[in-house]
N, C-alpha and C. Protein backbone atom coordinates (compact mmCIF):
# COMPACT_ATOMS: atom_id res chain seq x y z
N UNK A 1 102.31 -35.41 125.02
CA UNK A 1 101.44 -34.58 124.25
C UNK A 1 100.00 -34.86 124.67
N UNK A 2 98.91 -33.95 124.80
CA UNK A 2 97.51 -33.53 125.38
C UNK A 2 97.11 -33.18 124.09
N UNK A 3 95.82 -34.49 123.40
CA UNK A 3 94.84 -33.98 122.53
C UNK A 3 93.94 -33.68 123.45
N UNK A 4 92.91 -32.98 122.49
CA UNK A 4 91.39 -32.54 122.89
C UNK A 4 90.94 -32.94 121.67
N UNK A 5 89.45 -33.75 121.85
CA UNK A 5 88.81 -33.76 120.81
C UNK A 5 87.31 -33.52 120.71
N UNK A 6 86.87 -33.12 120.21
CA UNK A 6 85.54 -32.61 120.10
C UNK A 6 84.45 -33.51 119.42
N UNK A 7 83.65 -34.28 120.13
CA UNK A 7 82.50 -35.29 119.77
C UNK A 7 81.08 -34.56 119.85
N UNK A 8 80.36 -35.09 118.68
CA UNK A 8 79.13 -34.71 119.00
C UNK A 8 78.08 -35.73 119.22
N UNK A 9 77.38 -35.98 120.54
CA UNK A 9 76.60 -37.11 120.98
C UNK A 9 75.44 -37.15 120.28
N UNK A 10 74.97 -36.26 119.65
CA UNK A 10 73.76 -36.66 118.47
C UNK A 10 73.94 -37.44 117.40
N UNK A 11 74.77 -38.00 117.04
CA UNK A 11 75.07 -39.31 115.99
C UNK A 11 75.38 -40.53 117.11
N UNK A 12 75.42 -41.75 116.28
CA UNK A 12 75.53 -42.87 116.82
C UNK A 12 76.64 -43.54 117.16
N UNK A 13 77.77 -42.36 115.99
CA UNK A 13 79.07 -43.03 116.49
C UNK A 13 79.76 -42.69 117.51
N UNK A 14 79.10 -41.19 117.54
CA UNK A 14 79.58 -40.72 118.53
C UNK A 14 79.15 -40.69 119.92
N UNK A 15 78.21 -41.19 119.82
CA UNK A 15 77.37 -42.13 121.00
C UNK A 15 78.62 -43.50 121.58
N UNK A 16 78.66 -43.67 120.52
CA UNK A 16 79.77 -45.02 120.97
C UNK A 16 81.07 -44.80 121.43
N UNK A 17 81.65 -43.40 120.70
CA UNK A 17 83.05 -43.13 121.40
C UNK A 17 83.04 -42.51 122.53
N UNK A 18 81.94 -42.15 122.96
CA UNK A 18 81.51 -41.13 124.24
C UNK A 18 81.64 -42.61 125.46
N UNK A 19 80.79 -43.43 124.80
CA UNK A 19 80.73 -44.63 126.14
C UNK A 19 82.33 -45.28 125.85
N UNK A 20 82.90 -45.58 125.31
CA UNK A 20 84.06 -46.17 124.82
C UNK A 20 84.96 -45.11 125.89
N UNK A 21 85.30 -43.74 125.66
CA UNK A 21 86.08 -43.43 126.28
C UNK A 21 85.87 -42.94 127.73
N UNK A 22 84.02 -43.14 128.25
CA UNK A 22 84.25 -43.11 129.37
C UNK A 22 84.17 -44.16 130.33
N UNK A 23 84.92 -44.92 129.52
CA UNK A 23 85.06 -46.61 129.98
C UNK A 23 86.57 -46.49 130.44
N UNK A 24 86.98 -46.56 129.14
CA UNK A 24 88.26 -46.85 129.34
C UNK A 24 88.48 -45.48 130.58
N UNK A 25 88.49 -44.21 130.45
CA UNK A 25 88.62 -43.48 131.98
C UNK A 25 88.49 -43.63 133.28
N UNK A 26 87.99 -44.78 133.18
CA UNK A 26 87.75 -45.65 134.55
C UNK A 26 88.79 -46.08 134.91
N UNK A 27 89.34 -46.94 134.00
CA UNK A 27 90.50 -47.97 133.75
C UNK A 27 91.94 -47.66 133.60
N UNK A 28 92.11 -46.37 133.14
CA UNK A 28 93.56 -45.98 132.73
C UNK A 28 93.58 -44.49 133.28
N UNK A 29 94.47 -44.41 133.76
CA UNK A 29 95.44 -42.91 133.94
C UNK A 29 95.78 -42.09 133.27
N UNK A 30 95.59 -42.33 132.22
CA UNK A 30 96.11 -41.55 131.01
C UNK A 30 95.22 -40.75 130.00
N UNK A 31 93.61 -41.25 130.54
CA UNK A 31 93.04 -40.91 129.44
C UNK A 31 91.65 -40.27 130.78
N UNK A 32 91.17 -38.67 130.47
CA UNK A 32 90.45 -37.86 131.25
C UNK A 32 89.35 -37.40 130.49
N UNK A 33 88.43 -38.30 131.14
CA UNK A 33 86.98 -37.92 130.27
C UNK A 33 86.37 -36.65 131.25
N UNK A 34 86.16 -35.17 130.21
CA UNK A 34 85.77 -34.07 130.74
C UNK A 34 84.79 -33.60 129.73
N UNK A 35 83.42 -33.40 130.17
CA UNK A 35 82.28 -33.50 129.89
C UNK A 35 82.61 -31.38 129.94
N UNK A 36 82.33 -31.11 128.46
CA UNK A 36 82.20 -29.58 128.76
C UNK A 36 80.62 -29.28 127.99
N UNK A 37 80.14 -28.57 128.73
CA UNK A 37 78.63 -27.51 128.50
C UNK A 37 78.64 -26.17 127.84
N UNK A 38 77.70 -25.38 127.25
CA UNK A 38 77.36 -24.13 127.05
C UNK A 38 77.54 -23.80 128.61
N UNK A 39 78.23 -22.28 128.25
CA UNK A 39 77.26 -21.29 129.25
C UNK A 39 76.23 -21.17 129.76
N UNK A 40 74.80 -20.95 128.74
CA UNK A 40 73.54 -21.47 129.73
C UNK A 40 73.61 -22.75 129.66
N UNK A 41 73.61 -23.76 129.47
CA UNK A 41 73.64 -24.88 129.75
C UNK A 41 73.91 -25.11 131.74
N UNK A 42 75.16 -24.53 131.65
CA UNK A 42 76.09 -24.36 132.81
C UNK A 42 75.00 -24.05 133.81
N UNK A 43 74.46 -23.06 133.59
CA UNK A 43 73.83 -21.48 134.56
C UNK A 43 72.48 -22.66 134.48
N UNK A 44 72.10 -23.06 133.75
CA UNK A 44 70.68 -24.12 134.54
C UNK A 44 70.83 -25.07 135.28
N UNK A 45 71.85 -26.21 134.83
CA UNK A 45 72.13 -26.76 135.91
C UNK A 45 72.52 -26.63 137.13
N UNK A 46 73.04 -25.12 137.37
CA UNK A 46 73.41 -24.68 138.62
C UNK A 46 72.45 -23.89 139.18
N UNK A 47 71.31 -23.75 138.50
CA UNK A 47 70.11 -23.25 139.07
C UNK A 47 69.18 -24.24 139.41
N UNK A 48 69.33 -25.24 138.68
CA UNK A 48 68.89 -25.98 139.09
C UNK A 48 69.23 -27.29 140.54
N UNK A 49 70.55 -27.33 140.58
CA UNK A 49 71.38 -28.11 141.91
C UNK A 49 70.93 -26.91 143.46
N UNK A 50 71.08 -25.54 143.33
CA UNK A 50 70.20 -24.99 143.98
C UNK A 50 69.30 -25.06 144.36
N UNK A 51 68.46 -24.98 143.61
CA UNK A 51 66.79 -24.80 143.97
C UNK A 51 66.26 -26.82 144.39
N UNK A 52 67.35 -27.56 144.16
CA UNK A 52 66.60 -28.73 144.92
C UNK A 52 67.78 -28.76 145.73
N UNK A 53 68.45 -28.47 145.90
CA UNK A 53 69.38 -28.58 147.29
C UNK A 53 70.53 -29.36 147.40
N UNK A 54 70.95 -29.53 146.06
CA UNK A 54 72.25 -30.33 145.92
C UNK A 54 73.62 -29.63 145.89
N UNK A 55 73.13 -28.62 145.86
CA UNK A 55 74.79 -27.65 146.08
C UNK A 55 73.78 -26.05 146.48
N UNK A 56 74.58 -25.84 147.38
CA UNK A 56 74.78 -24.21 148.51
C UNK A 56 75.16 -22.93 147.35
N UNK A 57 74.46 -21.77 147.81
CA UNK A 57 74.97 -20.50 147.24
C UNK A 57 76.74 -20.52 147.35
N UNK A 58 76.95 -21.27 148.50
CA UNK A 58 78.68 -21.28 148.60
C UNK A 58 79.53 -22.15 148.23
N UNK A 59 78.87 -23.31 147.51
CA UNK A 59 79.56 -24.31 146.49
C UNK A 59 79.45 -23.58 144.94
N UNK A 60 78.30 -22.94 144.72
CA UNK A 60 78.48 -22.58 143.55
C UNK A 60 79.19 -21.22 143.44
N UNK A 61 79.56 -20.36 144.10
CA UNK A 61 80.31 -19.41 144.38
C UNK A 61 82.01 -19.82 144.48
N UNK A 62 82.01 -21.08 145.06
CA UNK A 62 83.54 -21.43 144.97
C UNK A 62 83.59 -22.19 143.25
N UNK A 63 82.76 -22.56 142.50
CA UNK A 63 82.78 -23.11 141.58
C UNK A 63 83.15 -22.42 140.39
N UNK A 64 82.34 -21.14 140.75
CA UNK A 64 82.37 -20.00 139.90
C UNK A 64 84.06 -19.49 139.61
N UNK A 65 83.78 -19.21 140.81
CA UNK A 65 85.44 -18.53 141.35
C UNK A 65 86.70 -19.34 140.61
N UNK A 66 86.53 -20.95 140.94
CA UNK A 66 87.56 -21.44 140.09
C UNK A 66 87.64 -21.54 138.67
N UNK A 67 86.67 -21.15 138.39
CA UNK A 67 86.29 -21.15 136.71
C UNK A 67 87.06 -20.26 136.33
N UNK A 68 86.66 -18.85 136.86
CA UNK A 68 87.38 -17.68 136.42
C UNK A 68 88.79 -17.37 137.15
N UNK A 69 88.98 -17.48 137.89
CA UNK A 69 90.26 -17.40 138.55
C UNK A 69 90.86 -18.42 137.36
């Protein structure tokens, strides 16, 4: 069985389970720390990895693609 759980990093505890479980994700196989964003959230940082040169019109085009595909 696959939980998902939803933390919010503006409190303190949840400050702590955020570092807690991306600790232990280091360490174990079993447990997949996946960091999800807004939409714009998304669309700035990828405007932003662009415009300083950390990812290509054709990394973010394959990025895209797997999103929606």
């Amino acid at each position: 069985m696959v939980f998902t759980v939803e933390i919010d990093d503006k409190s303190k505890t949840g400050k702590s389970i955020l570092h807690l479980l991306k600790d232990l994700s280091k360490t174990s196989s079993g447990i997949h720390f996946i960091e999800t964003v807004e939409d714009n959230e998304l669309l700035e940082k990828m405007k932003r990895s662009l415009k300083s040169g950390k990812a290509s019109k054709q990394e973010l085009n394959k990025t895209l693609k797997s999103i929606l595909g």
